[in-house]
Protein backbone atom coordinates (compact mmCIF):
# COMPACT_ATOMS: atom_id res chain seq x y z
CA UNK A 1 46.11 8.61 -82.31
CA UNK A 2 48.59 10.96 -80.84
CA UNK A 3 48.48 14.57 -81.29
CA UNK A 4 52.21 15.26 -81.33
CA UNK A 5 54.33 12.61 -82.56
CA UNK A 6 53.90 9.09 -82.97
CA UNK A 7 53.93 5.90 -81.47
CA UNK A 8 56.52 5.31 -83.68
CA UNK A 9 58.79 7.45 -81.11
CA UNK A 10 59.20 5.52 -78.74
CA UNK A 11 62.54 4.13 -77.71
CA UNK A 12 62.53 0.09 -77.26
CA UNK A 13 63.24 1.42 -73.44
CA UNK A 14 60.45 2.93 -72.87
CA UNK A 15 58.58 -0.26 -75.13
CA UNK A 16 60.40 -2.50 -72.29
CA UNK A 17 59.53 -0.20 -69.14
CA UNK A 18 55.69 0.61 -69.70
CA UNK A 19 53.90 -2.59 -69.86
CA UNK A 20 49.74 -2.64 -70.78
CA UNK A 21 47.15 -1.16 -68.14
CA UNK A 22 45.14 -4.36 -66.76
CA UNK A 23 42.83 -5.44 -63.98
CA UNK A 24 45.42 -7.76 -63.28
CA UNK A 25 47.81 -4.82 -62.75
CA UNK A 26 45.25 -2.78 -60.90
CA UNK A 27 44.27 -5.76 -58.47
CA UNK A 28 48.38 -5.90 -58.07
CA UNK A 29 48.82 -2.55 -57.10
CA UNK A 30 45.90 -2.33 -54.66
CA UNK A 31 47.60 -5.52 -53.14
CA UNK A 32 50.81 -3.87 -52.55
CA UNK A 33 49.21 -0.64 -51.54
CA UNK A 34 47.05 -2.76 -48.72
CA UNK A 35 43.79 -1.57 -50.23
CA UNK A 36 41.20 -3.99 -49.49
CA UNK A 37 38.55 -4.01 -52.60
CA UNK A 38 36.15 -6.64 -54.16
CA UNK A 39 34.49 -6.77 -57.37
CA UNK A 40 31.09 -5.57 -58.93
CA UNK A 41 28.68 -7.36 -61.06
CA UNK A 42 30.73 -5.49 -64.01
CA UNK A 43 33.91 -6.76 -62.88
CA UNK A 44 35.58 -3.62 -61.66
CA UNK A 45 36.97 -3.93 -58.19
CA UNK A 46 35.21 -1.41 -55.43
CA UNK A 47 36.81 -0.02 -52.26
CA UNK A 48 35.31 1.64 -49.88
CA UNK A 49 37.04 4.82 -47.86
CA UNK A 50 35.08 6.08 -44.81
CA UNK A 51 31.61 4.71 -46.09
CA UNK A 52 33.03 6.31 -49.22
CA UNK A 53 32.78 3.79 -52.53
CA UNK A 54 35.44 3.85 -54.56
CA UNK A 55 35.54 1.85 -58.67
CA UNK A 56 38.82 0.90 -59.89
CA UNK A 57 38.20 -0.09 -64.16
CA UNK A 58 40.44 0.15 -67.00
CA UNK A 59 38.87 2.02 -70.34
CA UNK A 60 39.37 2.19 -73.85
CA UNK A 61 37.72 0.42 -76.84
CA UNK A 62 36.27 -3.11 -76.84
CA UNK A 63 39.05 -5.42 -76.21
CA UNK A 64 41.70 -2.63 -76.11
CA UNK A 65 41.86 -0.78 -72.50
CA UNK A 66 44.10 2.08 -72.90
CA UNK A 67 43.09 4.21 -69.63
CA UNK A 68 42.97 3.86 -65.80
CA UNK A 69 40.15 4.71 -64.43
CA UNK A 70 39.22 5.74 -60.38
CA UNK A 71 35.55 7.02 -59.75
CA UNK A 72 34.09 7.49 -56.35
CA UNK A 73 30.94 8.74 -54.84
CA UNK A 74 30.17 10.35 -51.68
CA UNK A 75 28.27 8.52 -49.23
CA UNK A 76 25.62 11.57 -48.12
CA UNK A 77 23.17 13.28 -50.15
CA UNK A 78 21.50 16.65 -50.63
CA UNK A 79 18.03 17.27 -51.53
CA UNK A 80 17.33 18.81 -54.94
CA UNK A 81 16.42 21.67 -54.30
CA UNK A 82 20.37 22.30 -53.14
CA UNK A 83 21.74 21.33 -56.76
CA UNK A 84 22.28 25.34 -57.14
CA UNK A 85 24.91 25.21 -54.29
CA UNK A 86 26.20 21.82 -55.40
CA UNK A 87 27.23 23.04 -58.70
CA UNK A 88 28.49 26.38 -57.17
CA UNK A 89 31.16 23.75 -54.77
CA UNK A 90 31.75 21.54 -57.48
CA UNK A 91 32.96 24.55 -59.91
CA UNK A 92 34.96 26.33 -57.37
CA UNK A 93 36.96 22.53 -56.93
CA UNK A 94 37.50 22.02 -60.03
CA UNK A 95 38.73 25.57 -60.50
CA UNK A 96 40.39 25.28 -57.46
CA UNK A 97 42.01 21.79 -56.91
CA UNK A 98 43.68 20.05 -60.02
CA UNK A 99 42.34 16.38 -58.87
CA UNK A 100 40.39 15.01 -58.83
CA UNK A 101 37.46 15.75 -61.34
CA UNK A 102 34.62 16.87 -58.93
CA UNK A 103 30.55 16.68 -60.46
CA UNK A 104 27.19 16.38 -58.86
CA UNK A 105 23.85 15.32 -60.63
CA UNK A 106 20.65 14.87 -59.84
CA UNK A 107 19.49 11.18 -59.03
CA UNK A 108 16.83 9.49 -60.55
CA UNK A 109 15.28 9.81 -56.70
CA UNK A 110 15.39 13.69 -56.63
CA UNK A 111 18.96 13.99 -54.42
CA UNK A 112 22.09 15.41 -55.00
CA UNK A 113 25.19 13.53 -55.97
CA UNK A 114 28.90 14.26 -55.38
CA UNK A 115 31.26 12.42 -57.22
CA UNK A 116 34.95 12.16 -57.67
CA UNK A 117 36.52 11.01 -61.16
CA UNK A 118 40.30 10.71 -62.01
CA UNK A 119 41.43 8.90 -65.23
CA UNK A 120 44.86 8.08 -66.95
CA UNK A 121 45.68 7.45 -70.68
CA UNK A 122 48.13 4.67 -70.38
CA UNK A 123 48.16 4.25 -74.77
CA UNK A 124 51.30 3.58 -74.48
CA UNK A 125 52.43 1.73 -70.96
CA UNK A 126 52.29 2.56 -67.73
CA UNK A 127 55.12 1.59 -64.89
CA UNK A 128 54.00 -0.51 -61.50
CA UNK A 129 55.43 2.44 -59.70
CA UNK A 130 53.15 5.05 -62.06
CA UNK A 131 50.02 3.27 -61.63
CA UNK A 132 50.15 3.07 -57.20
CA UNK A 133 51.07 6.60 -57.96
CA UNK A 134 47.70 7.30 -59.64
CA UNK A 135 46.00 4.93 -58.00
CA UNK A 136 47.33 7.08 -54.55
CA UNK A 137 46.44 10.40 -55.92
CA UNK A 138 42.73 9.15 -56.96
CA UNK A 139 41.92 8.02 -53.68
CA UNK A 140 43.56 11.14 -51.43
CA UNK A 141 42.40 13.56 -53.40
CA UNK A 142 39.13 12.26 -53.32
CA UNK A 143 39.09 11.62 -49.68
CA UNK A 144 39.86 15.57 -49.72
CA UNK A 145 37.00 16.15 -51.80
CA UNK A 146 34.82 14.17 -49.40
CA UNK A 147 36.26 15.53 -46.20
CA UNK A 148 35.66 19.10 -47.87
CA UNK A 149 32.36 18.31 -48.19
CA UNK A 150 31.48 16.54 -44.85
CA UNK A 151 32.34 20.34 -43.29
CA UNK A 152 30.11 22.10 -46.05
CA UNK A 153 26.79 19.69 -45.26
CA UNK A 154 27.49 18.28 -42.40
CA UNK A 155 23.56 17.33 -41.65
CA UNK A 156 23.97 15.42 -44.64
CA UNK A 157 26.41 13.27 -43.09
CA UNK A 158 24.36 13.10 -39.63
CA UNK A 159 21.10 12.34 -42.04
CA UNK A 160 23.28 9.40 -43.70
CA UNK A 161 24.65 7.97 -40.58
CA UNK A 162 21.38 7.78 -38.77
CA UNK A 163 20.12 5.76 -42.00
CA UNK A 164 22.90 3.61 -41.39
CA UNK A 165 22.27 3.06 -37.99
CA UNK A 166 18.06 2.98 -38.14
CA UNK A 167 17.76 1.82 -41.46
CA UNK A 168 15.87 3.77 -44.46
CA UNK A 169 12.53 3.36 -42.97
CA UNK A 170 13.53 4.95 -39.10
């Protein structure tokens, strides 16, 4: 329910412009953006940007999706004992930058993880042209994130591509 005003405001313009938020519509807009992406077990579709994953869902209640949604994750890792520094980079971002939403946890395996959120209320429509716009912010700003954070840690991205290349066990 809106704050200010009402649904009831809108113009039957706008009601004929801003058509529903779908997968369908997401999986267009990646197409014309030439974003190649698949789909998880879940049914989101997944990108990936310089070993970076990237989850493209819509949101809202059951059977009514109302938001976009764009969350990423950053391919390296920090040990645990480093979640003091994390939290210090991921506050000055967000106080810093105004997208996207930066956080870091603690895995269930003891490392640090960076991730990259951006989300959309489309309650009321969005345009093709709006949602490659979002979709286009989500992913460069959190390439920026990422690229940020590649010169911060750069070991961890050394430690991640040497797992890549020797496998987990090397």
């Amino acid at each position: 329910m809106p704050i200010f005003g009402d649904a009831d405001d809108l113009t039957a313009t706008d009601a004929a412009t801003l058509a529903p938020i779908s997968m369908a519509r997401i999986a267009s807009a990646l197409e014309t953006l030439e974003i190649n992406y698949g789909t998880d077990d879940d049914g989101d579709f997944i990108a990936g940007f310089d070993g970076n994953p990237m989850w493209f869902q819509v949101a809202g209640p059951t059977n009514e999706p109302i938001a976009f949604s764009a969350n990423a994750r950053w391919k390296a890792t920090l040990p645990a004992d480093e979640i003091d520094v994390a939290l210090r980079l991921v506050n000055e971002w967000n106080s810093t930058q105004m997208f996207p939403r930066a956080l870091c946890v603690e895995d269930e395996g003891g490392e640090v993880v960076f991730g990259a959120d951006y989300t959309c209320d489309y309650e009321f429509g969005v345009t093709d042209l709006q949602l490659r716009n979002d979709i286009t912010i989500a992913v460069t700003t959190a390439i920026n994130l990422f690229e940020s954070l590649e010169e911060r840690f750069p070991e961890a991205v050394e430690a991640f591509e040497a797992e890549l290349q020797n496998g987990p066990d090397a």
